[in-house]
Structure formats: structure tokens, C-alpha cells
N, C-alpha and C. Protein backbone atom coordinates (compact mmCIF):
# COMPACT_ATOMS: atom_id res chain seq x y z
N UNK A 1 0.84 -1.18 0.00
CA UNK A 1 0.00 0.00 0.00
C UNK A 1 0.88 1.24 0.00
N UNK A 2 1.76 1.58 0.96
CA UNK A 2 2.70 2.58 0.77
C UNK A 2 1.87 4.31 1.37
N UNK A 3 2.95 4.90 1.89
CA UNK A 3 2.24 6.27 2.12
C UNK A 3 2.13 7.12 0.91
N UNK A 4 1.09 8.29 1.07
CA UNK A 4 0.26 9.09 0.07
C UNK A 4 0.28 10.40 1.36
N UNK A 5 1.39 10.97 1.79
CA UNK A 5 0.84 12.45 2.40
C UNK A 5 1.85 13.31 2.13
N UNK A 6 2.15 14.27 2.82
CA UNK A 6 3.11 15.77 2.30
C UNK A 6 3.17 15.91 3.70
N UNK A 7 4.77 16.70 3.52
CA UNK A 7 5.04 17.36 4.90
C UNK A 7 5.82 18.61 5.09
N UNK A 8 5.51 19.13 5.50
CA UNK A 8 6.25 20.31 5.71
C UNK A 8 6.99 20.67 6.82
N UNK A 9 8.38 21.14 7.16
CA UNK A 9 8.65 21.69 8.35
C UNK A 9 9.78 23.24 8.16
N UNK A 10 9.64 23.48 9.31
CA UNK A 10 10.09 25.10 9.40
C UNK A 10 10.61 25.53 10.71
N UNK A 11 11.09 26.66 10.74
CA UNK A 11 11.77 26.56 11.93
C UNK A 11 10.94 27.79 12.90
N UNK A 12 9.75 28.18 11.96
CA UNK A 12 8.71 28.49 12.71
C UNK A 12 7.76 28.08 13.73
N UNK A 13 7.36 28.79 14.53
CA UNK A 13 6.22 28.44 15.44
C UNK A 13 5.43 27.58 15.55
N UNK A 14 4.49 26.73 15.83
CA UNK A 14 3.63 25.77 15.50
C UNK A 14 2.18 27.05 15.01
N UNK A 15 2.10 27.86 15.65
CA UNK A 15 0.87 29.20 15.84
C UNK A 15 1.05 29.82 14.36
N UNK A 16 2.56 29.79 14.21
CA UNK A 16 3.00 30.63 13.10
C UNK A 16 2.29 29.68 11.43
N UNK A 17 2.72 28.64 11.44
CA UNK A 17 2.20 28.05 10.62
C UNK A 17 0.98 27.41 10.33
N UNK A 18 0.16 27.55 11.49
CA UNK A 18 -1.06 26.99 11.11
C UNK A 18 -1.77 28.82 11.00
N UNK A 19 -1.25 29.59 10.99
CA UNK A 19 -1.90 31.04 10.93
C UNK A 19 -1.61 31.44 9.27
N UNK A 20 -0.81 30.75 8.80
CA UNK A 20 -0.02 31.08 6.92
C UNK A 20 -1.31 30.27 6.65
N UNK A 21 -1.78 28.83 6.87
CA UNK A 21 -2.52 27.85 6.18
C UNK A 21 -3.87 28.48 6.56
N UNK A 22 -4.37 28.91 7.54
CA UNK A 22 -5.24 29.83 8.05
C UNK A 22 -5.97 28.62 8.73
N UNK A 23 -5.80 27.31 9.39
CA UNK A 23 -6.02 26.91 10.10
C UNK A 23 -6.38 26.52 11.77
N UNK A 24 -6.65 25.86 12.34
CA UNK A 24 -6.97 25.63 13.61
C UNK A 24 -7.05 24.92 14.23
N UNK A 25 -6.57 24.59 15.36
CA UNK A 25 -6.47 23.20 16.15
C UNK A 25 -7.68 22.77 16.79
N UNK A 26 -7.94 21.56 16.75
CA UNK A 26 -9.00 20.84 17.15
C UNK A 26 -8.80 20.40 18.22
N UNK A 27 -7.63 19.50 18.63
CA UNK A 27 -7.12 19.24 19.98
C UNK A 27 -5.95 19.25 20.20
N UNK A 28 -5.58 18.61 21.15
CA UNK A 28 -3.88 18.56 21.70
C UNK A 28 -3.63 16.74 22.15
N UNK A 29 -2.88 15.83 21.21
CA UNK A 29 -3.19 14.48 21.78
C UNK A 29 -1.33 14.30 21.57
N UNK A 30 -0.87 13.67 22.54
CA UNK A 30 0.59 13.18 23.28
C UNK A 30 0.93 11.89 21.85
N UNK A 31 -0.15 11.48 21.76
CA UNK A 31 0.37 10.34 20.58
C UNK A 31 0.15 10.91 19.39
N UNK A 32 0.26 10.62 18.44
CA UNK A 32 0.41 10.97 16.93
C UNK A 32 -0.92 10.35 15.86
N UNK A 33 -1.73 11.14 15.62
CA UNK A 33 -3.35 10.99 15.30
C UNK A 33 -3.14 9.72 14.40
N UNK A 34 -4.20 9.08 13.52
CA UNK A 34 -4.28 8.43 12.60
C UNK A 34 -5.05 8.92 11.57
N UNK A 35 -4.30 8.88 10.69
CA UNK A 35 -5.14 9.55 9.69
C UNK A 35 -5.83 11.10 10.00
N UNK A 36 -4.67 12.09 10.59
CA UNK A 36 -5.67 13.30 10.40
C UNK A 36 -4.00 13.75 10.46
N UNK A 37 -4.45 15.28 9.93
CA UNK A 37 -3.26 16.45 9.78
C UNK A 37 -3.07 16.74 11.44
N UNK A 38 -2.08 17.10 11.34
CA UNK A 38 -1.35 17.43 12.78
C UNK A 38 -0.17 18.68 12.65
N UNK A 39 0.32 19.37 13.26
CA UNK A 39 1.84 20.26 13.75
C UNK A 39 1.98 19.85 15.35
N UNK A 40 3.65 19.24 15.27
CA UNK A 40 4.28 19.43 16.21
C UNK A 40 5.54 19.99 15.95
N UNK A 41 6.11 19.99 17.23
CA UNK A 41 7.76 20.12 17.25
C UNK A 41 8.88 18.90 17.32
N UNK A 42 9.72 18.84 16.35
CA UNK A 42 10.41 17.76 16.41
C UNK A 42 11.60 18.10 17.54
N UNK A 43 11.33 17.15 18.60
CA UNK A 43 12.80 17.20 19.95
C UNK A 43 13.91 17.06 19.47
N UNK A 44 14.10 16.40 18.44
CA UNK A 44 15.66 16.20 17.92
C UNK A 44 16.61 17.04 16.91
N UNK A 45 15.18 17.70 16.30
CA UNK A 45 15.82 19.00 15.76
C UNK A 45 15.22 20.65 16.24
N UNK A 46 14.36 20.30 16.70
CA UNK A 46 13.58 21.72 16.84
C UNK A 46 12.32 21.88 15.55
N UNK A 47 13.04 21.63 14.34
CA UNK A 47 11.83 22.17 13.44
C UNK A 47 10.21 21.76 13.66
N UNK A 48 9.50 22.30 13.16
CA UNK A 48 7.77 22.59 13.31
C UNK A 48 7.83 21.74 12.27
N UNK A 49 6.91 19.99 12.50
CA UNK A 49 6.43 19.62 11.16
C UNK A 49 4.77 19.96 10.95
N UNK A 50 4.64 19.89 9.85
CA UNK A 50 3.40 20.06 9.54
C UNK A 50 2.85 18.97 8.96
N UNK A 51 2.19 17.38 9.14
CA UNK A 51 1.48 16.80 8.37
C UNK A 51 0.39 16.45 8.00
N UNK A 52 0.56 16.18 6.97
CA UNK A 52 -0.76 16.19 6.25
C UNK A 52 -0.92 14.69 5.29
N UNK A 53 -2.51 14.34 5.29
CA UNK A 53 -2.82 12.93 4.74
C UNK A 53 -3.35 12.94 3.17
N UNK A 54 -2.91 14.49 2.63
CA UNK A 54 -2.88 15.09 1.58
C UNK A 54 -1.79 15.51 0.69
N UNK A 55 -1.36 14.53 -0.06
CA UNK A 55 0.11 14.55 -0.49
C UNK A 55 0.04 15.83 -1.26
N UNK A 56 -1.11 16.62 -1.73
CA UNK A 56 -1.00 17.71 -2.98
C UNK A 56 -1.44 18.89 -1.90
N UNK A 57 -1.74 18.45 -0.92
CA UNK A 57 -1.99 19.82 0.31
C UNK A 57 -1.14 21.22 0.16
N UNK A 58 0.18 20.73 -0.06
CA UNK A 58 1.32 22.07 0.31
C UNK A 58 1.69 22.44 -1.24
N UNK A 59 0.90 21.72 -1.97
CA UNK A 59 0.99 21.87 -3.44
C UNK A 59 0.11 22.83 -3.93
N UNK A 60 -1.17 22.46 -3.34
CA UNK A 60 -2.21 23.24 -3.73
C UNK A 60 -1.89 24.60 -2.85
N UNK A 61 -1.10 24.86 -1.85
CA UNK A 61 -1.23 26.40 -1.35
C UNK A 61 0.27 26.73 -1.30
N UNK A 62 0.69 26.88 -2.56
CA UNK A 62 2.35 27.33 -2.83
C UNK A 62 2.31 29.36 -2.05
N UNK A 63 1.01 30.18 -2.00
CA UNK A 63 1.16 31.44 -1.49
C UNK A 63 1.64 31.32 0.38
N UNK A 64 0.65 30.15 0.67
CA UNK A 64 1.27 29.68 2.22
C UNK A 64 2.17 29.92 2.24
N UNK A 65 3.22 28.85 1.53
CA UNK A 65 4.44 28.39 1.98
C UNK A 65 4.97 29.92 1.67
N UNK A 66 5.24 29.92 0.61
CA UNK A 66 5.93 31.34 0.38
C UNK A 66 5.86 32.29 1.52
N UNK A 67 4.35 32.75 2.04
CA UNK A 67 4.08 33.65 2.77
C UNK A 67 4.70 33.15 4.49
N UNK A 68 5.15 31.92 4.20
CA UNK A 68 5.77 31.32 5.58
C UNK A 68 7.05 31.26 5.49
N UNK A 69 7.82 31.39 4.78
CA UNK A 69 9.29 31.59 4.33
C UNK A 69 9.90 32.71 4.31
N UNK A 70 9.08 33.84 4.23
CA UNK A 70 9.27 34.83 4.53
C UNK A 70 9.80 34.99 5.82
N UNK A 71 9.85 34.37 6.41
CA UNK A 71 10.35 34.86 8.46
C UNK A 71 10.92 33.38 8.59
N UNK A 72 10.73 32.16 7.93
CA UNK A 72 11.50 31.09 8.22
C UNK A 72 11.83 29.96 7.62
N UNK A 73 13.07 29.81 6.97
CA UNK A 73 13.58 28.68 6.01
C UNK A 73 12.11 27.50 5.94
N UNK A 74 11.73 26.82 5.09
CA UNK A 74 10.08 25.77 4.67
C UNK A 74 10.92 24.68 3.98
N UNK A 75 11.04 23.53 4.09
CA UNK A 75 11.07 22.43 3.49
C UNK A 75 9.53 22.25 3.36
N UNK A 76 9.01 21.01 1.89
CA UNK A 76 8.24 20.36 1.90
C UNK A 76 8.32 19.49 1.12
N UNK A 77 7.61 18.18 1.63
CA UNK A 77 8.33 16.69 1.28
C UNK A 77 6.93 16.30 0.69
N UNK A 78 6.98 15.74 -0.83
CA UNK A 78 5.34 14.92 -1.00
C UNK A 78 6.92 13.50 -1.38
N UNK A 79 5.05 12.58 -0.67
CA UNK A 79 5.15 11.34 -0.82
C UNK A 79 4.44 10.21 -1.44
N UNK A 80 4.39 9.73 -2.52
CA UNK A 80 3.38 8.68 -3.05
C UNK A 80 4.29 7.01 -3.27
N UNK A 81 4.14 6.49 -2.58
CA UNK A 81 5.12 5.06 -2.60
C UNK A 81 3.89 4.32 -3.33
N UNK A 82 3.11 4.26 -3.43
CA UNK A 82 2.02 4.00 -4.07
C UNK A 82 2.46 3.79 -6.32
N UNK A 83 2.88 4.51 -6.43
CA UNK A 83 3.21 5.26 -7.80
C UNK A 83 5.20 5.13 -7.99
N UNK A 84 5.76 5.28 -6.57
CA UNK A 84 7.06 5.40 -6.53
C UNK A 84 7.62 7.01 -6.83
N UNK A 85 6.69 8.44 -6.66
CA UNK A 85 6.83 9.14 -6.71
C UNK A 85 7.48 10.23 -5.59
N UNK A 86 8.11 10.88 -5.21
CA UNK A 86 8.55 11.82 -4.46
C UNK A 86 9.39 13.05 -4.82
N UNK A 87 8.90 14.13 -3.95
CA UNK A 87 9.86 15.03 -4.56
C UNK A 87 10.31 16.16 -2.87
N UNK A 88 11.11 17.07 -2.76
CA UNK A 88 11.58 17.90 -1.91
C UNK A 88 11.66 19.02 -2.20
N UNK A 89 11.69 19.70 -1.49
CA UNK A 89 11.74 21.47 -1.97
C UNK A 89 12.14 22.39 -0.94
N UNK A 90 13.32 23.52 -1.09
CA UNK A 90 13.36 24.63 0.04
C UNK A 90 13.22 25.97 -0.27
N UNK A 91 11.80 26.47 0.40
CA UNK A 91 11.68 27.71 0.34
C UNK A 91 12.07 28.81 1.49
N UNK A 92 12.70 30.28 0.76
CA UNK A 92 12.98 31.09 1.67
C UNK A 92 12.98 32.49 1.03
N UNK A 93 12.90 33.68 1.78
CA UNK A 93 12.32 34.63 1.47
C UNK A 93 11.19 34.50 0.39
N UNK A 94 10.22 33.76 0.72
CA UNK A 94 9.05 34.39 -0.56
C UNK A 94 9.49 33.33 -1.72
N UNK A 95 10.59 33.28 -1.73
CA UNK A 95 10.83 31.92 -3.09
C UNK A 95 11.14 30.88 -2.92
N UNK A 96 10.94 29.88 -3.89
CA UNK A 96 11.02 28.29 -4.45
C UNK A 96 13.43 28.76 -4.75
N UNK A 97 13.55 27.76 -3.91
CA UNK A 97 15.12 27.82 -3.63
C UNK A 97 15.56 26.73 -4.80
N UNK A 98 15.19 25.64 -4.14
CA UNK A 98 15.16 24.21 -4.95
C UNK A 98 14.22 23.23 -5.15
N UNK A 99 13.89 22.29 -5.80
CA UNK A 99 13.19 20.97 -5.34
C UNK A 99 13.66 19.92 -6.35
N UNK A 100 13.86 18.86 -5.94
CA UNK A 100 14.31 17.67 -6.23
C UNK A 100 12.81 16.58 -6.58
N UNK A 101 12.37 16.04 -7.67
CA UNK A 101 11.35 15.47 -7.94
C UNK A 101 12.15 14.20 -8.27
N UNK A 102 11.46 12.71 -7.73
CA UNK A 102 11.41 11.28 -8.41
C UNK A 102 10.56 11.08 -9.04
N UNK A 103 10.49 10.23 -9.89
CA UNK A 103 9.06 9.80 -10.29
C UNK A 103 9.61 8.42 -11.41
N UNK A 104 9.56 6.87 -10.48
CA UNK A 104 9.94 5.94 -11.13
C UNK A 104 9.26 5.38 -12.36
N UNK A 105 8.11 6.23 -12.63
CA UNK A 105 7.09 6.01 -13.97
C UNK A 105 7.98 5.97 -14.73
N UNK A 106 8.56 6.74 -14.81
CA UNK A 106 9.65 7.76 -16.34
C UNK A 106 10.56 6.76 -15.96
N UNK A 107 11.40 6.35 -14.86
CA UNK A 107 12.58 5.78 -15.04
C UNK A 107 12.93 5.44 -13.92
N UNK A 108 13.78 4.33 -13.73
CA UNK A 108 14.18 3.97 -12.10
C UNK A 108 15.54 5.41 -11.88
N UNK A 109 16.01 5.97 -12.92
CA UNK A 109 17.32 7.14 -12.72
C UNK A 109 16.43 8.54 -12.42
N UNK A 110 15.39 8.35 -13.00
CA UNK A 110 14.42 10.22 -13.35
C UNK A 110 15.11 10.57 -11.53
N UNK A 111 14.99 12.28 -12.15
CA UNK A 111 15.75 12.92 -11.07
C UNK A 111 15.41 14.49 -12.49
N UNK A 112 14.19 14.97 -11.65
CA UNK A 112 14.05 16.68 -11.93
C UNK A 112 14.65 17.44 -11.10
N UNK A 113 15.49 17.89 -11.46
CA UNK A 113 16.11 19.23 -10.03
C UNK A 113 16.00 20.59 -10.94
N UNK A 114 15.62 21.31 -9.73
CA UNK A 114 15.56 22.69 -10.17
C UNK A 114 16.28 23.65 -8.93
N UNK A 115 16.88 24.38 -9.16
CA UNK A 115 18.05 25.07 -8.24
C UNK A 115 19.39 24.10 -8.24
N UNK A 116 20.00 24.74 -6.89
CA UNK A 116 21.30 24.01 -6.53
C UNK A 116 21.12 23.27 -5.26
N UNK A 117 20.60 21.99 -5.03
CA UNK A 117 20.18 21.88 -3.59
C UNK A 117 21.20 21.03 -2.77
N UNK A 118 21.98 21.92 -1.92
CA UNK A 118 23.17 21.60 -1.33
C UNK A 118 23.10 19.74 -1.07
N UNK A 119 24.51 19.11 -1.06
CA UNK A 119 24.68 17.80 -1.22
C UNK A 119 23.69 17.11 -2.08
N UNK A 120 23.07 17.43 -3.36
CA UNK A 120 22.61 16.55 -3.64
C UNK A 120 23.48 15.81 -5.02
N UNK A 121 24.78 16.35 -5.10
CA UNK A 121 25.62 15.62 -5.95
C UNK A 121 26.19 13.92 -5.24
N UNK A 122 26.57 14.51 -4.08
CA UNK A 122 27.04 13.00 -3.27
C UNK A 122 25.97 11.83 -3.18
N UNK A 123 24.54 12.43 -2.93
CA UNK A 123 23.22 11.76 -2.72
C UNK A 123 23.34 11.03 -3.82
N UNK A 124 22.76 11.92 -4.54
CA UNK A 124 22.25 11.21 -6.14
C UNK A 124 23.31 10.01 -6.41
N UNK A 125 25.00 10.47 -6.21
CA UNK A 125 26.36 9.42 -6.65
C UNK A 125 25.93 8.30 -5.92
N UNK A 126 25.62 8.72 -4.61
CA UNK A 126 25.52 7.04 -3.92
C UNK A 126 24.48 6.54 -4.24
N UNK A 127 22.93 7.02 -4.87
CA UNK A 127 22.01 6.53 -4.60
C UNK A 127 21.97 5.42 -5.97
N UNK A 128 22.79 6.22 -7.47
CA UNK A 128 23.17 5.64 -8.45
C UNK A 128 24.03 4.42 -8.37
N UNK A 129 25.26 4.60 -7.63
CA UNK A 129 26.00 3.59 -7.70
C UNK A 129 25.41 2.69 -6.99
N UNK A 130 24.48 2.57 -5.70
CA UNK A 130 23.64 1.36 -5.63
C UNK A 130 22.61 0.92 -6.76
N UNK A 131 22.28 1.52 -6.62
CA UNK A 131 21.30 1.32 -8.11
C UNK A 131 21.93 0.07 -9.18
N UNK A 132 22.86 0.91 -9.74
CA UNK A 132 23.99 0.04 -10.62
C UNK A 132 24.46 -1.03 -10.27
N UNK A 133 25.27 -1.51 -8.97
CA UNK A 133 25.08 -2.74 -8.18
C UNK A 133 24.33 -3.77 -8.45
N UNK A 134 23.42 -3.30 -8.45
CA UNK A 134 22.73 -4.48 -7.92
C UNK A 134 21.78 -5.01 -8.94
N UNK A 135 22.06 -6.30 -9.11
CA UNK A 135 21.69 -7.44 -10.01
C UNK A 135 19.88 -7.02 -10.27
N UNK A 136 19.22 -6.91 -9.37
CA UNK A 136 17.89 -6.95 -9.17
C UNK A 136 17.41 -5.53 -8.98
N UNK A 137 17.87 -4.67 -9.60
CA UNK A 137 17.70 -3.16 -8.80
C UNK A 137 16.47 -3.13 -8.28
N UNK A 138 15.95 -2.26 -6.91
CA UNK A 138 15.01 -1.46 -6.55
C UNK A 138 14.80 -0.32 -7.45
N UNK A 139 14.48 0.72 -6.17
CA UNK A 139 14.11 2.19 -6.52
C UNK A 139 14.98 2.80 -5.57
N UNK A 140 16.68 2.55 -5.78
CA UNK A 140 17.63 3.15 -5.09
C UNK A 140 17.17 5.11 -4.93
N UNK A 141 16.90 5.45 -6.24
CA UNK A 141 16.59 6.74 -6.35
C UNK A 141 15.84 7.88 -5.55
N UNK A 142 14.84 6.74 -5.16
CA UNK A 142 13.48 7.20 -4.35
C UNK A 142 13.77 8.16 -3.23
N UNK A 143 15.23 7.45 -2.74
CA UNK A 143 15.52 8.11 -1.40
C UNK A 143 16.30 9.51 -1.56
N UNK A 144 16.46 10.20 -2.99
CA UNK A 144 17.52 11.36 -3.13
C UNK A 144 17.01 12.26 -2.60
N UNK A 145 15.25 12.37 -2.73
CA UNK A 145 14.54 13.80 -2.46
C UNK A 145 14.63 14.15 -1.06
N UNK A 146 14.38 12.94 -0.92
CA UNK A 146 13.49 12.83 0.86
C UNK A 146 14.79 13.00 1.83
N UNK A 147 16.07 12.38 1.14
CA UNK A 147 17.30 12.66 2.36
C UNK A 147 17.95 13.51 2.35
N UNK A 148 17.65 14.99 0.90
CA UNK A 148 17.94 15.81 0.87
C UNK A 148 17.39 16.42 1.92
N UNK A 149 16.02 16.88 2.53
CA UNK A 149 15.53 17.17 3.49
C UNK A 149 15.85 16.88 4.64
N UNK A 150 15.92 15.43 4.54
CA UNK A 150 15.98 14.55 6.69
C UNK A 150 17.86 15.15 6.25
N UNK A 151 18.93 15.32 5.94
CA UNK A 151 19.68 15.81 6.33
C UNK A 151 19.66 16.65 7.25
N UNK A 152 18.75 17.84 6.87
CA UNK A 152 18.10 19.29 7.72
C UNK A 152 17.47 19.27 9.04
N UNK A 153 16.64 18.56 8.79
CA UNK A 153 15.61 18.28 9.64
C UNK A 153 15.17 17.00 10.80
N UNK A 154 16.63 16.35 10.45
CA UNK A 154 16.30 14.64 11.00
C UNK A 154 15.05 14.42 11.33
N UNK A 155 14.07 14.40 9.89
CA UNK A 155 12.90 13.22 9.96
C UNK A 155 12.38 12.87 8.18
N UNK A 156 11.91 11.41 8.35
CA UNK A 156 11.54 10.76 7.04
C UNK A 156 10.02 10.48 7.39
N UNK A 157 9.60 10.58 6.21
CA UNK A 157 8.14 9.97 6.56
C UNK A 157 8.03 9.01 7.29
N UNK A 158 8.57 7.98 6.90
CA UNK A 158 8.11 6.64 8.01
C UNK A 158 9.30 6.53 9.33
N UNK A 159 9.44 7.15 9.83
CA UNK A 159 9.79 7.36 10.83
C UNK A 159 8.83 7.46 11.81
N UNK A 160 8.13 6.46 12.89
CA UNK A 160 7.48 6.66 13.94
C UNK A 160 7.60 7.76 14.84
N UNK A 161 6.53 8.59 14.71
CA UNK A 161 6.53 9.09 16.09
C UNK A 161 6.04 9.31 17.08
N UNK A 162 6.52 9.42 18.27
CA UNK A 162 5.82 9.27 19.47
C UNK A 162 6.03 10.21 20.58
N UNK A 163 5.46 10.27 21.64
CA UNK A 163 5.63 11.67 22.42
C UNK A 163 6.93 12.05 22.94
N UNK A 164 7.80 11.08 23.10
CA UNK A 164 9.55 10.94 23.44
C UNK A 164 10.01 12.45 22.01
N UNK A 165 9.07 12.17 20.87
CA UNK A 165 9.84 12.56 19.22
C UNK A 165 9.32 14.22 18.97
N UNK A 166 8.08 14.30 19.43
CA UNK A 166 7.21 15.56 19.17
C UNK A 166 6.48 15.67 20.73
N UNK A 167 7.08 17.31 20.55
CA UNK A 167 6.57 18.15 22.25
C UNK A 167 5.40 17.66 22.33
N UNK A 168 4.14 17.78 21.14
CA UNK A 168 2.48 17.47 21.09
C UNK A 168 2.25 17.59 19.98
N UNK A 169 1.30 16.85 19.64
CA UNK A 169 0.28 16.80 18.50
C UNK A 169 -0.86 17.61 18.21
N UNK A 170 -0.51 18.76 17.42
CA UNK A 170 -1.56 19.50 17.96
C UNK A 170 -2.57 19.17 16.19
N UNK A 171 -3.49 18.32 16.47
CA UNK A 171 -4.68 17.71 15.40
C UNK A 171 -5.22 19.40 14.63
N UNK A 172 -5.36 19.27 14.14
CA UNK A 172 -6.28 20.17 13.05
C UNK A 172 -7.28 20.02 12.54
N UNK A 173 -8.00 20.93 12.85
CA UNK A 173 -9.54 20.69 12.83
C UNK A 173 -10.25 20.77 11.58
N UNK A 174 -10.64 19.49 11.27
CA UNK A 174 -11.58 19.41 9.34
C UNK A 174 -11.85 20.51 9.24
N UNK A 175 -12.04 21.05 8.51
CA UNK A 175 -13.03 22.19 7.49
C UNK A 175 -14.40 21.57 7.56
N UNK A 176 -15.26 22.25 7.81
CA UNK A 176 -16.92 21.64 7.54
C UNK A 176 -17.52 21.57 6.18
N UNK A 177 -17.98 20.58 5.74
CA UNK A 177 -18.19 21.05 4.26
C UNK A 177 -19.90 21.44 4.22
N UNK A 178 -19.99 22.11 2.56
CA UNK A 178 -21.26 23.22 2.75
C UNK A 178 -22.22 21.84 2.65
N UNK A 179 -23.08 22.34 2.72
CA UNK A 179 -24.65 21.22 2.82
C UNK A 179 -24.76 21.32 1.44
N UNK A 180 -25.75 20.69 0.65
CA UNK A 180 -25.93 20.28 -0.74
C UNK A 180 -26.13 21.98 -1.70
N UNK A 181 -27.65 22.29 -0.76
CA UNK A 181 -27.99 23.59 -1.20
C UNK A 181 -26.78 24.68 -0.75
N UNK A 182 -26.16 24.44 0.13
CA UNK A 182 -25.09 25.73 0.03
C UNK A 182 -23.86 25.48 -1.04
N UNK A 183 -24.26 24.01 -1.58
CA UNK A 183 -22.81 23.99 -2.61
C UNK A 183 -23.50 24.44 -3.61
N UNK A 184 -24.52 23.91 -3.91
CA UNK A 184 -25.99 25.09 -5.08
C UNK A 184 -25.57 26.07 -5.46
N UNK A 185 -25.43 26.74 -4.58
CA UNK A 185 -25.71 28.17 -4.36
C UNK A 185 -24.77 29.17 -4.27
N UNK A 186 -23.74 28.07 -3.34
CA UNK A 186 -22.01 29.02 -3.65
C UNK A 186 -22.10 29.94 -2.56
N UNK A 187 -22.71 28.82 -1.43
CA UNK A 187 -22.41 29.33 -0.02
C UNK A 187 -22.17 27.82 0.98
N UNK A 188 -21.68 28.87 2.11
CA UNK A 188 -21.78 27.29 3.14
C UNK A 188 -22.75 27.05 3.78
């Protein structure tokens, strides 16, 4: 089955970033939700993650991020293991710095980069020369985007976490959706 979400982290506030997305917390839970968006603080690095069970979430609101980079360096990580897709990205002042895209459709090598995104010459060398190795290849590649980031930030998607890992979980509260006649009508 494989994960399908996006993540973001920053070295902003937890307040700070759910105020760019224009969001709101629903509760405060010590363990790590299932299946719902969350911001905590990671203990091992400090950064604010932001996740989400919406891999096109931080895709669909590129003015957020921007407008959150403005006051503090933004990684954001999508993930589809599903497809074998991933990509990374660092924004700061207001702009798209770099991002690193996989996408094993096109090729077990595909590798889109746009900018200069520090170490990802050594990455990519090692991730190739395994690749090449090995009789049976995987999707050595998969991992260039994503460890461009956990360099920064020490965290990967599947990395468990638990209240030892993040100060709190602070859940985020659904959006309500409109009733039939308010989608009619082009109200809520």
C-alpha cells in the first residue's frame, strides 16, 4: 500500500504556521493521530512539522508556503510510494530555492532538479551507484529527495513518532463542508 501524504517543516512556530494555512487546532493528543493532519515540534531538531494525509496539500497552497518563508527557512516533502513518486523542496524569502522530484514512472534514474540543492551531488552518486550494483535493482533513487531534506531536519516519513519525538500533537480541525444547497448556491 505505501504512504500518500506531504510534509512540511520550518523553523517556525507551530501558531505561526497553522496562521499562513489559516487553520486551527482541534485538539492537543501526546500520541500521533491516525489519519488526520497534525503540527508538532520535532525534539531532535527543533523544526515545526506540519502533516498532512494530503500529499497535494502544500501543493495546492504554494502562497502559504511562500508567505511562511518569509520569516523562516520551509522544506516540503510529497510522498506517493504507491506510484514510486517523491519530490523535496526549500523555500525562503518568498521563493522556491530548490526541489528535487522522483518519479519511477519515467525511469528507475528520473531525477528533476531545479536550483542548486546543497549535497545533492554526493546523494544522487551514492544513490546511483547502488542502483547500478545491484543485479535486481530497486528504486535506489526514491531516497535522493526525501534525504535531501531529513539531512536538515532529522525526519523521514516513516519514521514513527511518538511523544519521546514531538513536544504534542496538535490535530487540526476538518473544514466543515457546505450542505448540498449551500454547494448550489455558492455558499456554506
Amino acid at each position: 500500500m505505501g504512504f500518500r501524504i506531504s510534509y512540511l517543516a520550518t523553523t517556525a512556530a507551530p501558531d505561526a504556521v497553522a496562521s499562513a494555512f489559516g487553520i486551527e487546532f482541534e485538539r492537543k493528543d501526546r500520541e500521533a493521530p491516525e489519519r488526520r493532519d497534525w503540527i508538532g515540534v520535532l525534539k531532535s531538531s527543533g523544526w515545526t512539522l506540519f502533516w498532512s494525509e494530503n500529499e497535494e496539500f502544500f501543493a495546492g497552497n504554494p502562497k502559504a508556503v511562500a508567505t511562511l518563508s518569509n520569516n523562516a527557512p520551509v522544506y516540503v516533502c510529497r510522498v506517493n510510494e504507491t506510484v514510486m513518486y517523491c519530490s523535496s523542496e526549500f523555500w525562503r524569502s518568498g521563493d522556491l530555492d530548490w526541489k528535487v522530484e522522483h518519479d519511477a514512472d519515467q525511469d528507475l534514474e528520473h531525477l528533476e532538479v531545479r536550483g542548486t540543492p546543497p549535497g545533492f551531488k554526493a546523494e544522487r552518486d551514492a544513490r546511483l551507484a547502488e542502483l547500478r550494483a545491484d543485479p535486481d535493482p530497486c528504486d535506489y533513487i526514491f531516497e535522493v529527495p526525501l534525504n535531501l531534506a531529513a539531512q536538515v531536519i532529522k525526519f523521514r516519513h516513516e519514521d514513527a513518532l511518538g511523544q519521546d519525538e514531538v513536544d504534542e500533537f496538535r490535530v487540526i480541525q476538518k473544514p466543515s463542508l457546505p450542505s448540498f444547497l449551500g454547494r448550489l448556491f455558492g455558499r456554506r
